[in-house]
Protein backbone atom coordinates (compact mmCIF):
# COMPACT_ATOMS: atom_id res chain seq x y z
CA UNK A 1 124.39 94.95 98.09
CA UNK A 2 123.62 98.45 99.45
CA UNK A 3 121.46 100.67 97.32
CA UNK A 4 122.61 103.93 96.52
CA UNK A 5 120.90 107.10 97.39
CA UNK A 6 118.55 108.34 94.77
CA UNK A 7 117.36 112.08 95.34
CA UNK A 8 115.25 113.46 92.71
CA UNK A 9 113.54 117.10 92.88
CA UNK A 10 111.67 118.89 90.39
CA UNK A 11 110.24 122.00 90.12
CA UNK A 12 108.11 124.17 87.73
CA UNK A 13 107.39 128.28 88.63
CA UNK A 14 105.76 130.90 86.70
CA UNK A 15 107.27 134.61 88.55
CA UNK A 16 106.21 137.85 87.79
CA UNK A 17 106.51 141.42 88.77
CA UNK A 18 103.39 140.58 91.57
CA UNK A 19 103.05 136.97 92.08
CA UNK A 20 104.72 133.91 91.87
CA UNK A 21 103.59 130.15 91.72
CA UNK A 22 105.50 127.44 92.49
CA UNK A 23 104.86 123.82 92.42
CA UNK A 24 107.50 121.14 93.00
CA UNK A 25 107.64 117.03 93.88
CA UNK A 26 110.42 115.21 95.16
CA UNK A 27 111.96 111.59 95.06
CA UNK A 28 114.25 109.73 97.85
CA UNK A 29 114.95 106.52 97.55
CA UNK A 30 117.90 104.23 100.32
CA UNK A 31 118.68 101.28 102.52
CA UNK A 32 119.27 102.10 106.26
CA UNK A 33 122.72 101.95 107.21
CA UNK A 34 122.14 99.22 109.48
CA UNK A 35 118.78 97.67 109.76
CA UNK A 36 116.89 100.35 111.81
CA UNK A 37 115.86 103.73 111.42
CA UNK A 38 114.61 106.61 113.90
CA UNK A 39 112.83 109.42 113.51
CA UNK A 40 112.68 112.42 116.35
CA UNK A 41 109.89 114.81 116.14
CA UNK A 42 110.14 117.59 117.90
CA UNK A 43 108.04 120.97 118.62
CA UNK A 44 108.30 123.67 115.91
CA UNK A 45 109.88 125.86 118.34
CA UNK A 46 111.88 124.15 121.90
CA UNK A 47 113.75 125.89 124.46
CA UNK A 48 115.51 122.57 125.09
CA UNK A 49 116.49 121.18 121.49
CA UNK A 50 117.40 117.57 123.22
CA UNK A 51 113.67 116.53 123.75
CA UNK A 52 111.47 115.04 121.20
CA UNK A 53 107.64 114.39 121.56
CA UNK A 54 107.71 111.37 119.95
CA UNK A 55 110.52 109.16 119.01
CA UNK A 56 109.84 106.49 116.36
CA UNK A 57 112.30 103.43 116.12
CA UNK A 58 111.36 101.10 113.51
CA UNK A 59 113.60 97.31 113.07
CA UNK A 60 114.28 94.89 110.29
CA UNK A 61 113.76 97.77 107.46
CA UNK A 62 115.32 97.30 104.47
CA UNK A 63 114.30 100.15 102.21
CA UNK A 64 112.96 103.78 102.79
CA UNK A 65 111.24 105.51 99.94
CA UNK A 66 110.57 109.20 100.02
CA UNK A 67 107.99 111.34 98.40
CA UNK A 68 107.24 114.62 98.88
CA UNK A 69 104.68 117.50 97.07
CA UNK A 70 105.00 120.92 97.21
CA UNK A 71 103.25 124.27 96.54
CA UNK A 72 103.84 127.89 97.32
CA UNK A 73 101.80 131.15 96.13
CA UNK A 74 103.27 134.94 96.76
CA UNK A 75 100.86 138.15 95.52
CA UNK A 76 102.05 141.18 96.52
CA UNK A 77 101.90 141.03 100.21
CA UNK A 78 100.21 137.97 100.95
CA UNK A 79 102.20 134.22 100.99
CA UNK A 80 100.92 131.03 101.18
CA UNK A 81 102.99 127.32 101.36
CA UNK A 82 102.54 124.18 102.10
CA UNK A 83 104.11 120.33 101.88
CA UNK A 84 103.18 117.05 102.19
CA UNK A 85 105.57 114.41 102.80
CA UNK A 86 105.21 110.29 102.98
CA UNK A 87 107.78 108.14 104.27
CA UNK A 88 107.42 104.30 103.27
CA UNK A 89 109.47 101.79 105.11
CA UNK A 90 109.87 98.27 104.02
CA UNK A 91 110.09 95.40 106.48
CA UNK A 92 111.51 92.45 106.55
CA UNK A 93 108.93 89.77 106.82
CA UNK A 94 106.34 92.44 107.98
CA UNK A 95 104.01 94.76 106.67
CA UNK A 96 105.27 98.21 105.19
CA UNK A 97 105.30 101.16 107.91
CA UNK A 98 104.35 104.42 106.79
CA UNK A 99 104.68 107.76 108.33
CA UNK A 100 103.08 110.87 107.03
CA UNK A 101 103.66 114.70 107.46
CA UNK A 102 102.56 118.03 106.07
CA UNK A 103 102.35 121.47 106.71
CA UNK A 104 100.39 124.68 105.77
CA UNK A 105 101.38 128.14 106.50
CA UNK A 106 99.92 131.99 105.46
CA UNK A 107 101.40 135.32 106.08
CA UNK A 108 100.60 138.90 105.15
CA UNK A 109 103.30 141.82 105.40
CA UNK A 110 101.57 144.67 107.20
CA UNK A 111 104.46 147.19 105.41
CA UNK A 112 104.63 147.09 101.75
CA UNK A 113 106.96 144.01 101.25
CA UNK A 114 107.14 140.80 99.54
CA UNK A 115 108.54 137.48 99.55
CA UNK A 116 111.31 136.71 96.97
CA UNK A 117 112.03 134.18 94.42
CA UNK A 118 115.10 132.83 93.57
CA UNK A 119 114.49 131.25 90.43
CA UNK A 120 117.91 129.38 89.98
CA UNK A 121 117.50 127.50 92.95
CA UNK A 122 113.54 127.03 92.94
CA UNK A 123 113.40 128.72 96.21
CA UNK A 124 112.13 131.49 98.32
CA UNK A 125 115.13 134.02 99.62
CA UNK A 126 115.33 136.12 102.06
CA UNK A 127 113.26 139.40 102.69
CA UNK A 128 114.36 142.82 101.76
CA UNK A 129 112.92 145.25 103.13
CA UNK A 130 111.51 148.46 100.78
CA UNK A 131 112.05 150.66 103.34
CA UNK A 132 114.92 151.52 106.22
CA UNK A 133 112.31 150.77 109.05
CA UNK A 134 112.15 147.56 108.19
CA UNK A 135 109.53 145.04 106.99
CA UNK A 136 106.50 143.39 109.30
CA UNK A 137 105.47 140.16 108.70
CA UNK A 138 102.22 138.11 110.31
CA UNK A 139 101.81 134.88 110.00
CA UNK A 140 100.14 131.41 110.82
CA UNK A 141 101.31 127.43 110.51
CA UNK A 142 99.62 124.60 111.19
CA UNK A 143 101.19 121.47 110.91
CA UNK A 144 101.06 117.38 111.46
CA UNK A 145 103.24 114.12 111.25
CA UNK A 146 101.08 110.88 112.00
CA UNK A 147 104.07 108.16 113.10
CA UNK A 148 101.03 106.16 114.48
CA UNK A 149 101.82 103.16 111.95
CA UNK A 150 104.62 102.44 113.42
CA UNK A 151 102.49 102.84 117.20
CA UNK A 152 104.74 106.29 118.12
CA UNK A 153 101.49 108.51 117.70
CA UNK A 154 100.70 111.90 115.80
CA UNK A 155 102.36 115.45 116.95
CA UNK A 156 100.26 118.46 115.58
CA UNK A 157 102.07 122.06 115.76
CA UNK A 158 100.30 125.38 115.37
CA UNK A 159 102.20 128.77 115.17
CA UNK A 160 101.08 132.14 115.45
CA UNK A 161 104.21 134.57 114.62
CA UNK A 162 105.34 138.25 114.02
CA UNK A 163 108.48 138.78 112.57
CA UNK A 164 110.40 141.93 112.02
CA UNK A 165 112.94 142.19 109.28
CA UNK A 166 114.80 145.41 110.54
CA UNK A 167 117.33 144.76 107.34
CA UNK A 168 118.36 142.28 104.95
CA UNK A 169 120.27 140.23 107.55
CA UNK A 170 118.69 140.94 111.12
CA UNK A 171 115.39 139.45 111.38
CA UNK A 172 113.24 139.59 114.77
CA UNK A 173 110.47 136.69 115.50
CA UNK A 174 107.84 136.44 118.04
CA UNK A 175 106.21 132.61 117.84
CA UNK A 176 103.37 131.11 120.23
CA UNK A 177 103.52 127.65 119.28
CA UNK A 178 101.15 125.00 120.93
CA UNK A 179 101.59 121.50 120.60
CA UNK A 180 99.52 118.29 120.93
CA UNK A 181 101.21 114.56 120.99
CA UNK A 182 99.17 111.89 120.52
């Protein structure tokens, strides 16, 4: 009997006129389709989008549970986010695999911009910028999945990035990303 897809998200946010917290957690639970599963991970930013780093296949897994943790900060200018995320497989006659990624990431508008909340959707929007020359953004990211349970290794990302936001719908992004696979 195939077990259905459970997805639950949450979410809590306290927005004001200068800063905005949000906090969230989220839920997955599912069988494979068949009795594998693969995960690609790939650099933050590829010229070729066909080539991963590492590649982790795992066999025999009947059940994949999900669960993820979430926080993001905006005052004024300044934005900070980050995730974790832990991905449990269950195998058949075998000990559980477990793969594990998160992320961190900072930024600081140089013009006098801001990040948005959507508080419907628990999400940050787009960026509008205050003026008609458009909004600057720098910012950092570091992150890292360890697949090394499952022997496929660790892949750690860092960004350093300028974007421009010349209007509400044409953004501009410099990245330098460097990558090291374990």
């Amino acid at each position: 009997c195939a077990l259905p897809i459970s997805t639950i998200r949450i979410s809590k946010f306290n927005n004001n006129e200068n800063s905005t917290l949000h906090i969230g957690a989220a839920y997955r639970l599912s069988e494979p389709t068949g009795d594998s599963v693969t995960y690609n991970f790939k650099p933050e930013a590829s010229v070729e989008t066909s080539s991963s780093v590492i590649s982790a296949a795992v066999s025999n897994v009947e059940q994949v549970t999900q669960t993820g943790l979430e926080l993001a900060y905006v005052k004024n200018r300044f934005y900070v986010q980050g995730e974790y995320i832990t991905t449990n497989l269950e195998i058949d006659n075998a000990d559980d695999q477990t793969i594990d990624g998160y992320y961190g990431q900072i930024s600081y508008f140089l013009t006098n911009d801001k990040r948005n909340y959507n508080e419907k959707e628990s999400v940050f929007g787009g960026v509008k910028p205050s003026s008609k020359k458009g909004a600057v953004e720098v910012a950092y990211r570091y992150s890292k999945t360890d697949a090394s349970d499952t022997g496929n290794g660790i892949v750690r990302n860092n960004t350093a990035a300028i974007s421009w936001y010349a209007s509400n719908n044409v953004r501009f992004i410099a990245n330098y990303v460097w990558v090291n696979a374990d």
